[in-house]
N, C-alpha and C. Protein backbone atom coordinates (compact mmCIF):
# COMPACT_ATOMS: atom_id res chain seq x y z
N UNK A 1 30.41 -210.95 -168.89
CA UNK A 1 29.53 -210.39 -169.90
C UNK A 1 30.14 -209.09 -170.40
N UNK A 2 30.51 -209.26 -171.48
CA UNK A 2 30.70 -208.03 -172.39
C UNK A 2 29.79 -206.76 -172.63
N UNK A 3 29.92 -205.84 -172.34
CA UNK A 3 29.08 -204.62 -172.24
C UNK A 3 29.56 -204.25 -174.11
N UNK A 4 28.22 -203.79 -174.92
CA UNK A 4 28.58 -203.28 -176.29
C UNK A 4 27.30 -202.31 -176.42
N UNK A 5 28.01 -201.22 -176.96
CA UNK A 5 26.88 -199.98 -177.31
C UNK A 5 26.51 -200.41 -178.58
N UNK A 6 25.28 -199.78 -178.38
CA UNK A 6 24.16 -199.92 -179.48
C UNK A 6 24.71 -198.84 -180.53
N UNK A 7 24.89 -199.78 -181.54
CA UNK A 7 25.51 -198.95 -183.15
C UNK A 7 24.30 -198.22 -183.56
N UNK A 8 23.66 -197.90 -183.11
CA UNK A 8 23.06 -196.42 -183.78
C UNK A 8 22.49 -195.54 -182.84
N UNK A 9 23.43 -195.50 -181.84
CA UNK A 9 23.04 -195.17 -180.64
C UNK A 9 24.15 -193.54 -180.89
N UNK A 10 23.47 -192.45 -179.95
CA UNK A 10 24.40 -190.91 -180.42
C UNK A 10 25.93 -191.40 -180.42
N UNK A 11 25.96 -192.05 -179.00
CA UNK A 11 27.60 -192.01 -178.70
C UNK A 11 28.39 -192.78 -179.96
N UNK A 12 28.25 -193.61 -180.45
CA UNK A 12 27.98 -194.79 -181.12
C UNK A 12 28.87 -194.02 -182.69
N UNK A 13 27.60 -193.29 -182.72
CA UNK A 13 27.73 -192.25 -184.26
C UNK A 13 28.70 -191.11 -184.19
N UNK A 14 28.84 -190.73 -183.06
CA UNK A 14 30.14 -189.76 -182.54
C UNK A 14 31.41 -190.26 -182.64
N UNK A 15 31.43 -191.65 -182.24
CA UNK A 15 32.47 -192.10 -182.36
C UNK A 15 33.27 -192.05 -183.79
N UNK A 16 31.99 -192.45 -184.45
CA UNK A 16 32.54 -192.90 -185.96
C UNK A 16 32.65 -191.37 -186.77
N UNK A 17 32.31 -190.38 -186.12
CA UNK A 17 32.29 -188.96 -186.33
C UNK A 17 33.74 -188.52 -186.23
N UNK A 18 34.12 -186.89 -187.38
CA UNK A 18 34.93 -186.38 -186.65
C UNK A 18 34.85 -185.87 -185.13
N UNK A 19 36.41 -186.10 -184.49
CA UNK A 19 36.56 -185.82 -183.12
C UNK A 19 36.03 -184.65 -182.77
N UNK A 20 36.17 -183.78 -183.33
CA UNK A 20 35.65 -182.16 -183.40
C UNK A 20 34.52 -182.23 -183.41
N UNK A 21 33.83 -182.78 -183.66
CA UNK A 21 31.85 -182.45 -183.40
C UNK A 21 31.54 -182.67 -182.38
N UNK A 22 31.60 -183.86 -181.30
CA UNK A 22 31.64 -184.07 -179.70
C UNK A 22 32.52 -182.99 -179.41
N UNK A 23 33.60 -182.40 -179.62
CA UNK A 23 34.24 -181.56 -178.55
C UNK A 23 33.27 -180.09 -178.95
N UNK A 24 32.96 -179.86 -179.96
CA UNK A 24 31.54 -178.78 -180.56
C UNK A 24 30.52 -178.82 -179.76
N UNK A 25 30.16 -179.85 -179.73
CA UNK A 25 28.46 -179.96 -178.43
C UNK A 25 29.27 -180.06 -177.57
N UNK A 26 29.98 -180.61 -176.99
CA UNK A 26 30.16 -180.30 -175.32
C UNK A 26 30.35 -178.66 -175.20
N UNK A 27 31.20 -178.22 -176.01
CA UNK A 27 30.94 -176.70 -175.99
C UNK A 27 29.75 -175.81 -175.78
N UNK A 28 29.18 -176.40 -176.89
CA UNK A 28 27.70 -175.88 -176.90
C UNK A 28 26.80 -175.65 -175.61
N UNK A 29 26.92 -177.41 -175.02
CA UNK A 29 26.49 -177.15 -173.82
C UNK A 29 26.19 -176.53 -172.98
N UNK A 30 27.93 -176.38 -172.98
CA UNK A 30 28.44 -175.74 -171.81
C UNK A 30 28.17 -173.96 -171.75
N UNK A 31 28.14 -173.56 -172.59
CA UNK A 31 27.91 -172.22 -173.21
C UNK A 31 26.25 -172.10 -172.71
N UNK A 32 25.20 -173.12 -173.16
CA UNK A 32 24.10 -172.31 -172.38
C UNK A 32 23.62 -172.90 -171.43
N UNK A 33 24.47 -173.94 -170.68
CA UNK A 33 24.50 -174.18 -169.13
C UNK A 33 25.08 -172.53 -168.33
N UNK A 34 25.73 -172.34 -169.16
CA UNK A 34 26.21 -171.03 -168.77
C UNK A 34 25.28 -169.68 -168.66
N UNK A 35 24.89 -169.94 -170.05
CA UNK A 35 23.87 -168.82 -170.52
C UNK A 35 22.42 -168.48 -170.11
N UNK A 36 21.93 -169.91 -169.79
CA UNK A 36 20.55 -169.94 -169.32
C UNK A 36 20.34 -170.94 -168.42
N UNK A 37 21.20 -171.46 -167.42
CA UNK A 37 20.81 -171.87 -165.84
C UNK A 37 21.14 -170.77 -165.16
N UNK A 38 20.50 -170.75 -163.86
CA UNK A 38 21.02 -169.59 -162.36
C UNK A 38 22.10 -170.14 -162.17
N UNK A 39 22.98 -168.96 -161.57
CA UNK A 39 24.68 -169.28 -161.25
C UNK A 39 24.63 -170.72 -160.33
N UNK A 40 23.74 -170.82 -159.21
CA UNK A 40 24.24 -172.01 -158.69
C UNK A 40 24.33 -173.47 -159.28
N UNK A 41 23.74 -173.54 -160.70
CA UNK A 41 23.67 -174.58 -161.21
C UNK A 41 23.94 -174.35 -162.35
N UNK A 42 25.37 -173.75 -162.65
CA UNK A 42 25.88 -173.61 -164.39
C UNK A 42 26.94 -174.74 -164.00
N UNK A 43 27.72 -174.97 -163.21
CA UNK A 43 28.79 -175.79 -162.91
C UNK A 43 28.22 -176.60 -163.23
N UNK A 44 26.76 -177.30 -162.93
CA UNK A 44 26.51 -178.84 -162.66
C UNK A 44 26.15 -178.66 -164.40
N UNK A 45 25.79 -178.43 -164.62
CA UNK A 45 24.75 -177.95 -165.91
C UNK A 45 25.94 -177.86 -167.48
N UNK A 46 27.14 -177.15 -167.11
CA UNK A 46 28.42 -177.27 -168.00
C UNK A 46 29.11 -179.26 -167.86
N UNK A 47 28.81 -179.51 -166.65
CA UNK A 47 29.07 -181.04 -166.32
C UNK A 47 28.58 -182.41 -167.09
N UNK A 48 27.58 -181.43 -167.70
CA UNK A 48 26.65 -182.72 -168.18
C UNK A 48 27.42 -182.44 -170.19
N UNK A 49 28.02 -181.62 -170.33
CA UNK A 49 29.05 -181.91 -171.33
C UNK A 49 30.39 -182.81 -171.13
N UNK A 50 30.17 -183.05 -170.04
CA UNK A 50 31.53 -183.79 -170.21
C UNK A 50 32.01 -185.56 -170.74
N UNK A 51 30.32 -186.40 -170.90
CA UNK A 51 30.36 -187.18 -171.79
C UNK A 51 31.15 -187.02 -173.01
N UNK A 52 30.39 -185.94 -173.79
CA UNK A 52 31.21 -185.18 -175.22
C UNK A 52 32.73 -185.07 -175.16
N UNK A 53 33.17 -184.66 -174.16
CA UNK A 53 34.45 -184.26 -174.21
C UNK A 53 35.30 -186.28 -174.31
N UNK A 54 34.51 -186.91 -173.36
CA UNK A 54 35.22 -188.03 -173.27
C UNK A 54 35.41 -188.93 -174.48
N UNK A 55 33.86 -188.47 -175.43
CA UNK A 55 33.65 -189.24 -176.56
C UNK A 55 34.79 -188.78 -177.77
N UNK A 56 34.95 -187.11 -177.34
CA UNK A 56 36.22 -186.51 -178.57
C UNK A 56 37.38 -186.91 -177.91
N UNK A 57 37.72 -187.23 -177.04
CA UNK A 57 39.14 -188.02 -176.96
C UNK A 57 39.39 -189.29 -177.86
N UNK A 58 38.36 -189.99 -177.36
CA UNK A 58 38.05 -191.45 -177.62
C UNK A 58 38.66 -191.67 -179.38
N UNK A 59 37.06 -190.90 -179.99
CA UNK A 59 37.39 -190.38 -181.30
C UNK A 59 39.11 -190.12 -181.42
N UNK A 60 39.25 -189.17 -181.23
CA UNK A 60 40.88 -188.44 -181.37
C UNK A 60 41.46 -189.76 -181.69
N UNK A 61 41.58 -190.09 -180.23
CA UNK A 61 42.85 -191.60 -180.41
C UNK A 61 42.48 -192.69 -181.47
N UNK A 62 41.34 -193.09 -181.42
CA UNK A 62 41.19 -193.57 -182.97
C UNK A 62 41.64 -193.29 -184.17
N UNK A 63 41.42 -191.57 -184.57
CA UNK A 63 41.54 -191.54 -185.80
C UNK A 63 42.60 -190.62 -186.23
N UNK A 64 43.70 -190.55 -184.91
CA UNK A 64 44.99 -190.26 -185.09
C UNK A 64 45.75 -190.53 -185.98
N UNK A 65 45.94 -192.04 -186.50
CA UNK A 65 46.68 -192.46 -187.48
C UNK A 65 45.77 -192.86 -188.55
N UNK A 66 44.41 -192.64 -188.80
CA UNK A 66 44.01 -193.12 -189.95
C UNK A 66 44.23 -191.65 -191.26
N UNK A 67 44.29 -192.50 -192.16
CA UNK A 67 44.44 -191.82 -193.92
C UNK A 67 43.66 -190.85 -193.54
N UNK A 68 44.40 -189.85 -194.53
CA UNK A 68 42.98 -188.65 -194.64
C UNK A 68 42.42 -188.89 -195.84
N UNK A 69 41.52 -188.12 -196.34
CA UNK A 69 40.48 -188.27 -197.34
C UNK A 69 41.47 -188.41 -199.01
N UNK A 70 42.12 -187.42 -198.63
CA UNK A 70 43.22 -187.04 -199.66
C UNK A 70 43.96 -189.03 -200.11
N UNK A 71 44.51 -189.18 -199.17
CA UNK A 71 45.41 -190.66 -198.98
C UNK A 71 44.36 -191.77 -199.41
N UNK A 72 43.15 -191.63 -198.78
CA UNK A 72 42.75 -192.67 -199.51
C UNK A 72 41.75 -192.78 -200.75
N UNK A 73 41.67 -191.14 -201.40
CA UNK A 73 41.64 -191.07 -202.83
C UNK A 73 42.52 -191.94 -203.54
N UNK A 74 43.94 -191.43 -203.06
CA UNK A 74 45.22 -191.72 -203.69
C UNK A 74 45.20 -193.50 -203.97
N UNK A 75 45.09 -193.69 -202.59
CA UNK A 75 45.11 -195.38 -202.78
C UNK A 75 43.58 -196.17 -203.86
N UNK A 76 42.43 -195.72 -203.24
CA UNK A 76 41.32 -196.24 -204.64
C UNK A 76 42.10 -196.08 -205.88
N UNK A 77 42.72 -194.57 -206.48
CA UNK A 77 42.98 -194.46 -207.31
C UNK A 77 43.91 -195.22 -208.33
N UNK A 78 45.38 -195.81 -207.22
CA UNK A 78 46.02 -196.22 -207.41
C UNK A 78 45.67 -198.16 -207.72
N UNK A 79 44.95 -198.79 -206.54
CA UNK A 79 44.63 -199.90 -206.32
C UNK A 79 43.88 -200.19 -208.06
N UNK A 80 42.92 -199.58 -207.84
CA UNK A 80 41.98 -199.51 -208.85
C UNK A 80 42.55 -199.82 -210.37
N UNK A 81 43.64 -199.48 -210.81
CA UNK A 81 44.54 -199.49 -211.59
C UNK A 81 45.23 -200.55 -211.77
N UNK A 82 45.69 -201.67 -210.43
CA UNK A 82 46.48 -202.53 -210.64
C UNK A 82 45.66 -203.53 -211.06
N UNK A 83 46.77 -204.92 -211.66
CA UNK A 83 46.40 -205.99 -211.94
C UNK A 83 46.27 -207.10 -210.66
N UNK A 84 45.64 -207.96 -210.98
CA UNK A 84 45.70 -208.99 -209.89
C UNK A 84 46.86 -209.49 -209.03
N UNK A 85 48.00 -209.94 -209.79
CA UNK A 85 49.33 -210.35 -209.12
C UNK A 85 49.74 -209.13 -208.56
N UNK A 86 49.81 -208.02 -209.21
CA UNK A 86 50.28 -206.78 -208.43
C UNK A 86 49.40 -206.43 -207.19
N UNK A 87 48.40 -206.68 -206.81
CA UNK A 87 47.56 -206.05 -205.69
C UNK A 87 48.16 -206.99 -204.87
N UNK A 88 47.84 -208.77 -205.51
CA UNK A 88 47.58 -209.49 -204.09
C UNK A 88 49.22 -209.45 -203.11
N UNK A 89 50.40 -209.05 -204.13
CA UNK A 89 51.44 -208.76 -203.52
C UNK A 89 51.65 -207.81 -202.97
N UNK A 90 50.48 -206.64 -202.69
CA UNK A 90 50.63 -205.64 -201.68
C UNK A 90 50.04 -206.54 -200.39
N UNK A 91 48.99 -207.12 -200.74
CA UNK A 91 48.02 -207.38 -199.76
C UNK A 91 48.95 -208.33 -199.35
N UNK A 92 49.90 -208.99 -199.96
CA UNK A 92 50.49 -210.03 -198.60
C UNK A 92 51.36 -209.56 -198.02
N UNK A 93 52.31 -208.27 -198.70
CA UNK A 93 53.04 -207.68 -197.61
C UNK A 93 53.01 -206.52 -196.78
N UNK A 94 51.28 -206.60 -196.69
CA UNK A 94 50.52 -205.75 -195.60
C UNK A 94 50.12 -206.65 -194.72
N UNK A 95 49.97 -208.29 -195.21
CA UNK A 95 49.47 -208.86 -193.81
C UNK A 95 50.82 -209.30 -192.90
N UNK A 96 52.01 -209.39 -193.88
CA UNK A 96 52.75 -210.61 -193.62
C UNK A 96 53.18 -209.09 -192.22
N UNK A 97 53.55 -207.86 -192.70
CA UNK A 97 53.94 -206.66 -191.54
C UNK A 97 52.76 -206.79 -190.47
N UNK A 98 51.86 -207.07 -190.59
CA UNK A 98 50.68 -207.55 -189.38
C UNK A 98 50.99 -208.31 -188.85
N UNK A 99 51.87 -209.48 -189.08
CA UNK A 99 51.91 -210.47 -188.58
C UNK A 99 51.17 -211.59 -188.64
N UNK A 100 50.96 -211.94 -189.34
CA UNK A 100 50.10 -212.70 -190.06
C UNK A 100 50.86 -213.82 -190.96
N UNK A 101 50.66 -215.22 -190.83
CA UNK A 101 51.48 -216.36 -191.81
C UNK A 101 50.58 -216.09 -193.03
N UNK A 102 50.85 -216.53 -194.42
CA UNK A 102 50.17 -216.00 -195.28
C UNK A 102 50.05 -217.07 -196.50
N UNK A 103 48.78 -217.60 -196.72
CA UNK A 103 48.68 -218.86 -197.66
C UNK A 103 47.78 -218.26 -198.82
N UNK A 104 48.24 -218.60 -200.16
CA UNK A 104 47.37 -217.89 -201.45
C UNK A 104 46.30 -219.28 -201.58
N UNK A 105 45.52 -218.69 -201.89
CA UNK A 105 44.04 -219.45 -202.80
C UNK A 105 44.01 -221.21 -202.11
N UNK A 106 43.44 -220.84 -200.69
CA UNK A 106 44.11 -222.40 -199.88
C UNK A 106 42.23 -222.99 -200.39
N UNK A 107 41.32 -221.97 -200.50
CA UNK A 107 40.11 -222.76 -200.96
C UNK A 107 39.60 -221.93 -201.78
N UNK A 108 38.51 -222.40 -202.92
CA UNK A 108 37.59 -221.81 -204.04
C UNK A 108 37.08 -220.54 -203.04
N UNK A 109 36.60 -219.62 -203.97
CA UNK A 109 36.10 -218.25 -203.07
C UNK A 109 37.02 -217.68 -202.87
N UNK A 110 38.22 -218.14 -201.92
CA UNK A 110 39.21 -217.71 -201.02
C UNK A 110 40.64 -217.66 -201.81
N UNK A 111 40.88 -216.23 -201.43
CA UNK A 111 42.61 -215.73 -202.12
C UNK A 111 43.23 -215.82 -201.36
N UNK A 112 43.34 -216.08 -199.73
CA UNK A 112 44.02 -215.98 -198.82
C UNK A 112 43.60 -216.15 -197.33
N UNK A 113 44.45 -217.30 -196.71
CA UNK A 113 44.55 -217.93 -195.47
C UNK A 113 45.49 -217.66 -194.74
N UNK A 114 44.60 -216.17 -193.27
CA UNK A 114 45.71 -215.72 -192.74
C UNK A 114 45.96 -216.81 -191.60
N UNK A 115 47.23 -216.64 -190.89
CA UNK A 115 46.76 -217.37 -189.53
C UNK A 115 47.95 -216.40 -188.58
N UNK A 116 47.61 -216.17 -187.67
CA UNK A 116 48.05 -215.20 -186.32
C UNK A 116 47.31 -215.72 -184.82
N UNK A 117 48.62 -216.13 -183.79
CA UNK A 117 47.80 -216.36 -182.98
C UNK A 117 46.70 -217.49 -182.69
N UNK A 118 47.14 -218.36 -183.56
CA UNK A 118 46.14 -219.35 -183.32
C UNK A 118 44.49 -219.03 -184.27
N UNK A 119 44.55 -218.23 -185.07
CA UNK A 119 43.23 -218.02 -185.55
C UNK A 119 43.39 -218.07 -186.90
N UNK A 120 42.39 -218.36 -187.65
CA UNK A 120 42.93 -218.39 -189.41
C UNK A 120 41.37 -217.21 -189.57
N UNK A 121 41.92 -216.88 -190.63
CA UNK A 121 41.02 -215.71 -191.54
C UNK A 121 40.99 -216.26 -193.11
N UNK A 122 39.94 -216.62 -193.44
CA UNK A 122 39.65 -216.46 -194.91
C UNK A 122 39.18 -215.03 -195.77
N UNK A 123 40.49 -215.09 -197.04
CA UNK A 123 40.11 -213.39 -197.55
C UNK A 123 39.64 -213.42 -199.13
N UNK A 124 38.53 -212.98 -199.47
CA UNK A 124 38.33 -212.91 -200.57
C UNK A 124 38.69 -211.44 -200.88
N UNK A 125 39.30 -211.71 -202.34
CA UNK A 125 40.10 -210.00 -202.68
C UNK A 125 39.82 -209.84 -203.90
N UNK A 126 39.72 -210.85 -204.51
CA UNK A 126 40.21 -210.62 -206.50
C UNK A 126 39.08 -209.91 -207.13
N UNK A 127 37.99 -210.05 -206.32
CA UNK A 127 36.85 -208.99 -206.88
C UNK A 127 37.06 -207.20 -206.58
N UNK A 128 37.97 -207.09 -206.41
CA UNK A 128 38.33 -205.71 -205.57
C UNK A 128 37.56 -204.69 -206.48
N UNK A 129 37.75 -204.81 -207.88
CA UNK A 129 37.40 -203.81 -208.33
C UNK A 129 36.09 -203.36 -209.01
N UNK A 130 35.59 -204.17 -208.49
CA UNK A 130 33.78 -204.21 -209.00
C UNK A 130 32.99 -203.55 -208.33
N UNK A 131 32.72 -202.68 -209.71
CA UNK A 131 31.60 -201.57 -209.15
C UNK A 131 31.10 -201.86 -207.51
N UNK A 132 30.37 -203.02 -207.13
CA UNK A 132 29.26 -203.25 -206.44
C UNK A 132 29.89 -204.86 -205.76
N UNK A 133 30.01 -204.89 -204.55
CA UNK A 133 29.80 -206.63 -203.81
C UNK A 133 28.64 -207.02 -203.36
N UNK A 134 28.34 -207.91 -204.24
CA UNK A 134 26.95 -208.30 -204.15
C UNK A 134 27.18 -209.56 -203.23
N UNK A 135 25.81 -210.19 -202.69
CA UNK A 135 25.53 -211.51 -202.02
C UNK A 135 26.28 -212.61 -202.55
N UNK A 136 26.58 -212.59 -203.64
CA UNK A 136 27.15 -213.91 -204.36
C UNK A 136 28.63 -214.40 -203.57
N UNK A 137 29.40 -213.20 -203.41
CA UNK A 137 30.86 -213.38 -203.40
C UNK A 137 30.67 -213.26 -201.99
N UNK A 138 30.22 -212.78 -201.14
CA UNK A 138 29.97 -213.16 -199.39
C UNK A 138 29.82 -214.29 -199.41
N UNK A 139 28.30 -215.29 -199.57
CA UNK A 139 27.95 -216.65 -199.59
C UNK A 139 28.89 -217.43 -199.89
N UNK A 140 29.80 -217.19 -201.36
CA UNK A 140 30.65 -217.62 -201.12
C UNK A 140 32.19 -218.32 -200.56
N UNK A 141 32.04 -216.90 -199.83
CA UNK A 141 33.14 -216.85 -198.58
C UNK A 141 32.82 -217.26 -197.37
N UNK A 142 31.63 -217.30 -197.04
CA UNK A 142 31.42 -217.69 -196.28
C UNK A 142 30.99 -219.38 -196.29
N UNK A 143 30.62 -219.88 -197.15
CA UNK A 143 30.20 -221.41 -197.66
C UNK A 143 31.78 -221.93 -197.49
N UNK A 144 32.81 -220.98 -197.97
CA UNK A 144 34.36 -221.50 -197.80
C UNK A 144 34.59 -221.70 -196.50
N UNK A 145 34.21 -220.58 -195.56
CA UNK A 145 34.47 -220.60 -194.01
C UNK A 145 33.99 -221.62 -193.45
N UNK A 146 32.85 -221.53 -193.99
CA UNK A 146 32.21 -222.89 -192.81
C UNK A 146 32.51 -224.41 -193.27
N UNK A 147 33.27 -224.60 -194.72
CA UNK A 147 33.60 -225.88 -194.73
C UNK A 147 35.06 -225.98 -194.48
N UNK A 148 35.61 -225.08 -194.01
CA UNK A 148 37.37 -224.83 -193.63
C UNK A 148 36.88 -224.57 -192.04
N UNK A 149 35.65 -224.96 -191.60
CA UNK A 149 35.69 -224.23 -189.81
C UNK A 149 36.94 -223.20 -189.44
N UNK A 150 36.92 -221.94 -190.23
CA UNK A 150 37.42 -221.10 -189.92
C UNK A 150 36.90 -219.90 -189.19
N UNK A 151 37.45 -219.38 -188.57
CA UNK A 151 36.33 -218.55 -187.50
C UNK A 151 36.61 -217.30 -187.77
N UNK A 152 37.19 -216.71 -189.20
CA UNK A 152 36.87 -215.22 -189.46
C UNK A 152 37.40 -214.99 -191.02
N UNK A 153 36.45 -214.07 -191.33
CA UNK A 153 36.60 -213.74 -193.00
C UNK A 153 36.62 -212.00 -193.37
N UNK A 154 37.36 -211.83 -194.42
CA UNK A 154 37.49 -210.54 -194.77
C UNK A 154 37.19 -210.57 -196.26
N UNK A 155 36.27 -209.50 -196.96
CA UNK A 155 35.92 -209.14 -198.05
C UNK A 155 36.69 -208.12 -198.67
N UNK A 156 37.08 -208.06 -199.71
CA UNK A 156 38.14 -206.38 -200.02
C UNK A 156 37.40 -205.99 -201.13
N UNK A 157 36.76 -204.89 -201.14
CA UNK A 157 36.37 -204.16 -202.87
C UNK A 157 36.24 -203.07 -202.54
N UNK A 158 36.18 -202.14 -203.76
CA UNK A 158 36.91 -200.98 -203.60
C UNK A 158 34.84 -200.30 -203.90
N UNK A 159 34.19 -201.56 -204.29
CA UNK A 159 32.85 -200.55 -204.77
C UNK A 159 32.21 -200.82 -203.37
N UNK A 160 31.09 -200.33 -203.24
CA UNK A 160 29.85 -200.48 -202.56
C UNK A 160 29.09 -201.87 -202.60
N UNK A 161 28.70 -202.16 -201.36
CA UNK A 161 28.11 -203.49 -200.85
C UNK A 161 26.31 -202.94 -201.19
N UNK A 162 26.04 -204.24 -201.63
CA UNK A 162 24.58 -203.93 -202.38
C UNK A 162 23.54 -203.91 -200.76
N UNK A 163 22.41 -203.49 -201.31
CA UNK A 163 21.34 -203.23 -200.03
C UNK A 163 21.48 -205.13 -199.45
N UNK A 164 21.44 -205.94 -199.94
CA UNK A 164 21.41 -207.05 -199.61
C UNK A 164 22.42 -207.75 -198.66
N UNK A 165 23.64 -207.23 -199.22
CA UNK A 165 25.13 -207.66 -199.07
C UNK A 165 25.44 -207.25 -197.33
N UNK A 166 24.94 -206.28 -197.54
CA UNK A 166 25.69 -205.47 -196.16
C UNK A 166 24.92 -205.97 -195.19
N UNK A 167 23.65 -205.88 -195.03
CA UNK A 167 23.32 -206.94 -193.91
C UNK A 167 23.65 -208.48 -193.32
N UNK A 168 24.16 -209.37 -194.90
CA UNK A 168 24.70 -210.55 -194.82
C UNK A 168 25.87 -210.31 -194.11
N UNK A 169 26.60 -209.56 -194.40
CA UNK A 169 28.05 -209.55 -193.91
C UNK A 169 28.08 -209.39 -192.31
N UNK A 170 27.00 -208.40 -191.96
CA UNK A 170 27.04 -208.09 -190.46
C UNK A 170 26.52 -209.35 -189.60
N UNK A 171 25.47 -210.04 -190.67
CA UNK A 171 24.56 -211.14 -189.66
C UNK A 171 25.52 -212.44 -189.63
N UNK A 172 26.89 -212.49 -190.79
CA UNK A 172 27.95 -213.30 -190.57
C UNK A 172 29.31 -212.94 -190.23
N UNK A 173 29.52 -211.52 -189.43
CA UNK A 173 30.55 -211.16 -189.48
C UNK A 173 31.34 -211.82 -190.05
N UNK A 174 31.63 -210.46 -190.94
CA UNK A 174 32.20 -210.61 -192.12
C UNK A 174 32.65 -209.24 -192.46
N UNK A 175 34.25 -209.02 -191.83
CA UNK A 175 34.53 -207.42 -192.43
C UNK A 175 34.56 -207.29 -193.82
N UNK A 176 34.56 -205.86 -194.00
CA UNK A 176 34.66 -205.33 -195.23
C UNK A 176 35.87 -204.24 -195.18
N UNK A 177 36.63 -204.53 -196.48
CA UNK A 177 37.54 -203.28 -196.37
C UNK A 177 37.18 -202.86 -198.18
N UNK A 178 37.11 -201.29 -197.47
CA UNK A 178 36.75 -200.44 -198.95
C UNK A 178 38.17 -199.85 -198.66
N UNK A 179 37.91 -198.75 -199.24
CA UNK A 179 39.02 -197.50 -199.72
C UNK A 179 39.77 -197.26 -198.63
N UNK A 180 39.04 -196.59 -197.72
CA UNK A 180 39.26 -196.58 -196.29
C UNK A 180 40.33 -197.38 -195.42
N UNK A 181 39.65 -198.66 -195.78
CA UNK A 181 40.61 -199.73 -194.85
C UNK A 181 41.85 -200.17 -195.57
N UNK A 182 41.76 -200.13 -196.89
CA UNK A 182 42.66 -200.76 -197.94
C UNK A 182 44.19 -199.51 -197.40
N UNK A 183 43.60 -198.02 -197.63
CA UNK A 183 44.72 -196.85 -197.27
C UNK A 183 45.05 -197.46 -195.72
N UNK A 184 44.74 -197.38 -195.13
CA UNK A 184 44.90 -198.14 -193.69
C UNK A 184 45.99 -199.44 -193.57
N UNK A 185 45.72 -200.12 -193.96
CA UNK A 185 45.94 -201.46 -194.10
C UNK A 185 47.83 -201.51 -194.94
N UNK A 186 47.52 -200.86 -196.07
CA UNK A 186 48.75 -200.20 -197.15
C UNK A 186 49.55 -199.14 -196.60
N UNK A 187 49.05 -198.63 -195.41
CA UNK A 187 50.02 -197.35 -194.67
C UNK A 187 51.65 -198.23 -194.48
N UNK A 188 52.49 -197.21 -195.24
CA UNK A 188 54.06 -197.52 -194.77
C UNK A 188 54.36 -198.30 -195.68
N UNK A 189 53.39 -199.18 -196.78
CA UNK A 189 54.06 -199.78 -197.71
C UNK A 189 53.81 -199.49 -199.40
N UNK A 190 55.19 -199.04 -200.08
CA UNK A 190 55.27 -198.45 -201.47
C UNK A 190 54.26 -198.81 -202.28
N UNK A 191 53.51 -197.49 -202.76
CA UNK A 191 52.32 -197.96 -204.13
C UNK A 191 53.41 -197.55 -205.00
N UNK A 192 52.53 -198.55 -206.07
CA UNK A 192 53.31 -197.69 -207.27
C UNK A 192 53.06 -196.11 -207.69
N UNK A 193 53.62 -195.31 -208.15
CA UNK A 193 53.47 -193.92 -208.22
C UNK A 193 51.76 -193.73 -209.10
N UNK A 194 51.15 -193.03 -208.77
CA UNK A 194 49.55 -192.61 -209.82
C UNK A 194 50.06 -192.48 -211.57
N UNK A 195 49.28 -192.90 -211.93
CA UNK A 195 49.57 -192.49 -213.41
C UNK A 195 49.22 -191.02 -213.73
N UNK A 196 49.90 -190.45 -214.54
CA UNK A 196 49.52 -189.12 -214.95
C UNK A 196 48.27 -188.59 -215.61
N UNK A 197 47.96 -187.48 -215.04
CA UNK A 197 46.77 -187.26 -215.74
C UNK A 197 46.78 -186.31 -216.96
């Protein structure tokens, strides 16, 4: 049995936090374990920060190599801009460096059939640049998944998942990559330069 923390649980939200705010409260803590327990019980009392400290490591090593805010301006900015053939040829030679075999438009819905490891992934992408991913283009990917019995799907758009959308996706896992994941994903491989402003 798999042990999984509850996603809206403190630790949970720390995680997905900068590293620096857990290593902040454990400080805190510790400061009026210090400040306002009797000496024999500041040790135990500074102790009970040390969750925090474990959670800002945790954090740390996570988000060591992810984009900064800056990078994945750059990439929305850039993505946002391209045409279809030009994106989906980043996106295949971001999966193909994953390791990933790489098949274009193997079903309706679907731009791409990864397979790694024995597992295939269905990816819908070509909507990338729409304002909003609504229910339509999930259902759809997912109506693809389940008649390809494929056992995992990825969504790519650069807008916001509607109040509707985002619960579908979670109740069918079903990642999502925005801005975020796209800079992630594109780390180490050439955009074209930004257009001038």
């Amino acid at each position: 049995m798999k042990l999984q923390m509850a996603p809206n649980s403190l630790f949970a939200k720390l995680l997905r936090s900068p590293w620096w705010i857990s290593l902040a409260i454990a400080a805190v803590l510790s400061l009026l374990a210090a400040a306002l327990l009797p000496a024999e019980y500041r040790v135990v009392g500074a102790m009970s920060s040390f969750p925090f400290v474990v959670i800002s490591a945790l954090a740390a090593r996570r988000q060591w190599h992810l984009p900064n805010a800056a990078k994945v301006s750059q990439t929305h900015d850039i993505v946002s801009k391209m045409n279809w053939p030009a994106f989906a040829d980043l996106l295949e030679q971001a999966f193909r460096r994953d390791g990933y075999s790489v098949r274009r438009d193997p079903a309706p819905a679907v731009d791409f059939a990864l397979e790694r490891q024995g597992r295939t992934m269905y990816v819908s992408a070509r909507r990338w640049k729409s304002a909003r991913s609504g229910l339509d283009t999930l259902r759809s990917l997912q109506q693809a998944r389940d008649a390809g019995d494929v056992s995992d799907a990825l969504c790519i758009g650069l807008g916001e998942l509607t109040e509707t959308a985002r619960p579908y996706a979670a109740e069918h896992s079903i990642a999502i990559w925005q801005a975020a994941e796209l800079a992630q994903a594109l780390r180490g491989i050439k955009l074209p330069a930004p257009a001038a402003r």
